[in-house]
Protein backbone atom coordinates (compact mmCIF):
# COMPACT_ATOMS: atom_id res chain seq x y z
CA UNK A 1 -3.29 1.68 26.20
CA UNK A 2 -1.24 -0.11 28.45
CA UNK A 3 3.32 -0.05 27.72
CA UNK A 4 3.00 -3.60 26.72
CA UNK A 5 0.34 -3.21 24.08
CA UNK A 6 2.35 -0.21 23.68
CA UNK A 7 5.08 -2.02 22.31
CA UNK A 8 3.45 -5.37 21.05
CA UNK A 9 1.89 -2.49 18.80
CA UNK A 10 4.94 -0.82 17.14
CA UNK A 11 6.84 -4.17 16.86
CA UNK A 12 7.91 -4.72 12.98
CA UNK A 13 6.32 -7.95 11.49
CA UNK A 14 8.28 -10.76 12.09
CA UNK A 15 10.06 -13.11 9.36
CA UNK A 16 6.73 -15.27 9.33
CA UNK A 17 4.93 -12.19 8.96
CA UNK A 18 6.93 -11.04 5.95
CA UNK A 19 6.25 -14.31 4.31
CA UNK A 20 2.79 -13.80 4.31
CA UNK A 21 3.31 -10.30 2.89
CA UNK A 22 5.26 -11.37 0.15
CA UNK A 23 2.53 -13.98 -0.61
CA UNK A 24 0.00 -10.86 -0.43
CA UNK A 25 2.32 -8.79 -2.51
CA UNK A 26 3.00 -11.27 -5.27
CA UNK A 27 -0.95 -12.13 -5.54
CA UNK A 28 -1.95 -8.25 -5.79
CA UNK A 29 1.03 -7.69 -8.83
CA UNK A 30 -0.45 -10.48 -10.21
CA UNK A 31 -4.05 -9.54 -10.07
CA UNK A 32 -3.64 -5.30 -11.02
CA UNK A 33 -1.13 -6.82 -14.13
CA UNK A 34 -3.98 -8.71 -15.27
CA UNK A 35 -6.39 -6.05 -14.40
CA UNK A 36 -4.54 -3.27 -15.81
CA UNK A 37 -2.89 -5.41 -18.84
CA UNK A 38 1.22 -5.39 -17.46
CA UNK A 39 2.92 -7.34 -18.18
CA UNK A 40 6.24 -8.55 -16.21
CA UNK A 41 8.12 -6.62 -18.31
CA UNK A 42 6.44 -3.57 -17.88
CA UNK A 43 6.44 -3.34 -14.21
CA UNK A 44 9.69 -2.05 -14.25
CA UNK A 45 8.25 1.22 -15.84
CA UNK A 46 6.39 1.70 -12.56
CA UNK A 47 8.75 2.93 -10.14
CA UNK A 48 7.76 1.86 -6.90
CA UNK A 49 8.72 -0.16 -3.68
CA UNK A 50 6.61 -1.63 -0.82
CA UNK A 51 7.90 -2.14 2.29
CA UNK A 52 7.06 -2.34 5.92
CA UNK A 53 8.04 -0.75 9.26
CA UNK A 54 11.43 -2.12 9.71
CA UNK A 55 12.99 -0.30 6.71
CA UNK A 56 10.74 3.11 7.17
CA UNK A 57 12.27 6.22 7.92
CA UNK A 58 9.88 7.91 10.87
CA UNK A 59 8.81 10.25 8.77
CA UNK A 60 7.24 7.51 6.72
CA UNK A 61 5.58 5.84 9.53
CA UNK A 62 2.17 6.81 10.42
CA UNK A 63 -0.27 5.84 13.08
CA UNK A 64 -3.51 6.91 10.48
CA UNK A 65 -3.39 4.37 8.15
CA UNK A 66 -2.68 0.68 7.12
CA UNK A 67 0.10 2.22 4.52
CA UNK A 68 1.08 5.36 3.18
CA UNK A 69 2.49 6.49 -0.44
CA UNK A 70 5.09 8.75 -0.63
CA UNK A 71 6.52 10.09 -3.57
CA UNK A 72 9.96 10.92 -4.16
CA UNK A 73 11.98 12.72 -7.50
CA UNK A 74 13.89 9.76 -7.42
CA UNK A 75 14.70 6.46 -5.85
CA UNK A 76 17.76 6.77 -4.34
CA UNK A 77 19.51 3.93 -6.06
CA UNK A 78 18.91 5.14 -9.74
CA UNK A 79 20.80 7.64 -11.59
CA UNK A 80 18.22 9.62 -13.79
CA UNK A 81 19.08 12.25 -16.49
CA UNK A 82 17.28 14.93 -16.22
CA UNK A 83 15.07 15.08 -18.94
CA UNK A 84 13.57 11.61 -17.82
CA UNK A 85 10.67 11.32 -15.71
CA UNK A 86 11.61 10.12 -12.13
CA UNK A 87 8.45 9.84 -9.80
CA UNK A 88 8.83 6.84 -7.21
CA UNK A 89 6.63 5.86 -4.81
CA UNK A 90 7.37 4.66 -1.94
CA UNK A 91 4.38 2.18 -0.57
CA UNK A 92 4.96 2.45 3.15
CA UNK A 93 2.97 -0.62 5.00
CA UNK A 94 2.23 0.42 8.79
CA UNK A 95 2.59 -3.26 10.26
CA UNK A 96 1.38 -1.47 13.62
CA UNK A 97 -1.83 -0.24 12.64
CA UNK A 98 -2.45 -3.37 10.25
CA UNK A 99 -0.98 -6.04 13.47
CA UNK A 100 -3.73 -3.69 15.75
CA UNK A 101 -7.18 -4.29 13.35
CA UNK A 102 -6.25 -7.86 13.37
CA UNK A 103 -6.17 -7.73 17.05
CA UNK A 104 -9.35 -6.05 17.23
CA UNK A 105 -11.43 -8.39 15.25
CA UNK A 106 -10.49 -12.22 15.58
CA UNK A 107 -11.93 -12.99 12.43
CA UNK A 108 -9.16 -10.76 10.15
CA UNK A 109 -6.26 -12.60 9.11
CA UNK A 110 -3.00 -11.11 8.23
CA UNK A 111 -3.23 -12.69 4.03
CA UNK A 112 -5.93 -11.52 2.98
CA UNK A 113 -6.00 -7.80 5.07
CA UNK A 114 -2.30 -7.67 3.23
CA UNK A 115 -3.81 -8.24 -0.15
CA UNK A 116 -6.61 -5.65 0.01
CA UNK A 117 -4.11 -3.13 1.67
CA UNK A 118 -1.78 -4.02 -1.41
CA UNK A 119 -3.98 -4.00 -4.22
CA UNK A 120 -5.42 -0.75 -2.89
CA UNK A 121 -1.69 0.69 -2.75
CA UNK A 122 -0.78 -0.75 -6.46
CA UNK A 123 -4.02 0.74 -7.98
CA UNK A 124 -3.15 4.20 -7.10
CA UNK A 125 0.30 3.90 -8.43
CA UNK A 126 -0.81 2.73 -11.59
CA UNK A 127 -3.37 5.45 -12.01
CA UNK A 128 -0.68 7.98 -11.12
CA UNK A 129 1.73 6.43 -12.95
CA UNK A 130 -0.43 6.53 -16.14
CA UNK A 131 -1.88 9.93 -15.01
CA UNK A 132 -5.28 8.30 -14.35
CA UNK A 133 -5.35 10.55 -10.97
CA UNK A 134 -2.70 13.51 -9.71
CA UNK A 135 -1.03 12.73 -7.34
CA UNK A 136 -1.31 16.39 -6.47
CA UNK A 137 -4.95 16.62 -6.58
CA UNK A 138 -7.81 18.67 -4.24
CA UNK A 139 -9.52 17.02 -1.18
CA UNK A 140 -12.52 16.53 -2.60
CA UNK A 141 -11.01 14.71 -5.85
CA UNK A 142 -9.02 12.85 -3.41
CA UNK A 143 -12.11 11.72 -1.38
CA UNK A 144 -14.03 10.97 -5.46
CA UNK A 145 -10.40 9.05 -5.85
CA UNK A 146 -10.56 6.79 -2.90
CA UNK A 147 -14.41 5.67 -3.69
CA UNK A 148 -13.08 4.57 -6.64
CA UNK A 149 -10.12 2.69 -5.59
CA UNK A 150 -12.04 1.22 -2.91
CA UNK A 151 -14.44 -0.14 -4.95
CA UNK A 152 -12.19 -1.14 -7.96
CA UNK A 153 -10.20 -2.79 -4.71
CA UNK A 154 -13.52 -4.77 -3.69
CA UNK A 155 -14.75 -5.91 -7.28
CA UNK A 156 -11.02 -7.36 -7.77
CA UNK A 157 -10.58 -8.85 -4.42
CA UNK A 158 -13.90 -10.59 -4.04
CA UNK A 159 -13.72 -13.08 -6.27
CA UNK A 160 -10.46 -15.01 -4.65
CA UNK A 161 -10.85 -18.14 -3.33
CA UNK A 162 -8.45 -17.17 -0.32
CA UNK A 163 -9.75 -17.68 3.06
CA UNK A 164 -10.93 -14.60 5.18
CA UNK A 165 -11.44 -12.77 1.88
CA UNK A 166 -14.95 -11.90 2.80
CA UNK A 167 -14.21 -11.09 5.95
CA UNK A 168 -11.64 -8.35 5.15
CA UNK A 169 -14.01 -6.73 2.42
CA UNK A 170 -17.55 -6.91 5.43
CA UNK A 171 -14.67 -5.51 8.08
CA UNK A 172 -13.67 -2.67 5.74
CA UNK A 173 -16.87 -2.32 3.45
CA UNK A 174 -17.05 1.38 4.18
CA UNK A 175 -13.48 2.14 5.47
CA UNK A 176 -11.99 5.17 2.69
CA UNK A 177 -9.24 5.57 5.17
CA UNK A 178 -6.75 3.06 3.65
CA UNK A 179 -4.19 5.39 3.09
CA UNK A 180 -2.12 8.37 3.19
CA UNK A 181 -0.05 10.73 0.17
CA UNK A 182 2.94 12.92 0.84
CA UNK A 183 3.95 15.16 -1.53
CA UNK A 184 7.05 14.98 -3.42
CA UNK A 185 10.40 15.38 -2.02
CA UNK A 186 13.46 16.08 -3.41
CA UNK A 187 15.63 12.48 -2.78
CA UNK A 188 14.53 9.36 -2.08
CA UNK A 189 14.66 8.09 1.32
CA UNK A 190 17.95 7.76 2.66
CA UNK A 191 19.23 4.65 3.91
């Protein structure tokens, strides 16, 4: 790899880019609420944040994977007691590695690659959150974990009307790789 790609690689998505994120990220709440039965409400009890490479730490940036969970005791903005739970996961988009697979293959658009990256991410919090899944668990329940997210991913993806859709699911049919887990840590990220 060349300095230029180099650095066309590790650029942050631009404001256009975020737009089309946010699109991607409202679609995929949308679709796990209905999926899961949440209700706007009850999002709130799912403590989580997406966000991409401009507002990572570099120990939450990876180069192995289109996003990456992290846990935390705590997100740094909310005062917990200690008696109440505080998991909150931290969905880390990688807009490198996501910017490079569009790059690879012409016919991948940025939409609907988002939306299977973010549905992907939201199912595993929910199933941690309501202790579908450990966080915690072995490799091989991990790998057992990932075939089913992937495929709850593609049954709940397919059907939208959104172009590239099909695409993004014959690109990634047999990718398991979607995503990373780090442990638990003490504080949230720091800002």
């Amino acid at each position: 790899m060349d300095n230029n790609s180099a650095i066309i690689s590790c650029t942050p998505f631009d404001p256009e880019e975020i737009l089309v994120l946010r699109q991607a990220i409202d679609i995929a709440e949308e679709l796990i609420g209905d999926h899961y039965k949440v209700s706007t409400s009850e999002w709130k009890r799912y403590r989580y944040d997406i966000q991409s490479l401009k507002d990572l730490n570099r120990e939450e940036v990876t180069d192995g994977a289109f996003a990456q969970i992290r846990r935390y005791l705590r997100h740094p903005s909310l005062r917990t007691r200690g008696s109440e739970p505080g998991d909150y996961f931290k969905i880390c988009l990688q807009d490198h590695v996501i910017r490079q697979a569009i790059q690879r293959d012409p016919s991948i658009r940025l939409l609907p690659l988002a939306l299977y990256i973010v549905v992907h991410e939201l199912i595993h919090v929910v199933r941690f959150t309501r202790f579908l899944h450990s966080f915690d668990s072995k490799e091989e329940e991990r790998e057992a974990e990932e075939r089913r997210v992937h495929a709850l991913t593609y049954k709940l993806v397919a059907p939208l009307r959104i172009a590239d859709i099909p695409e993004v699911l014959d690109a990634f049919r047999n990718c398991l790789a979607v995503d990373t887990f780090l442990g638990r840590h003490q504080e949230g990220p720091s800002d």
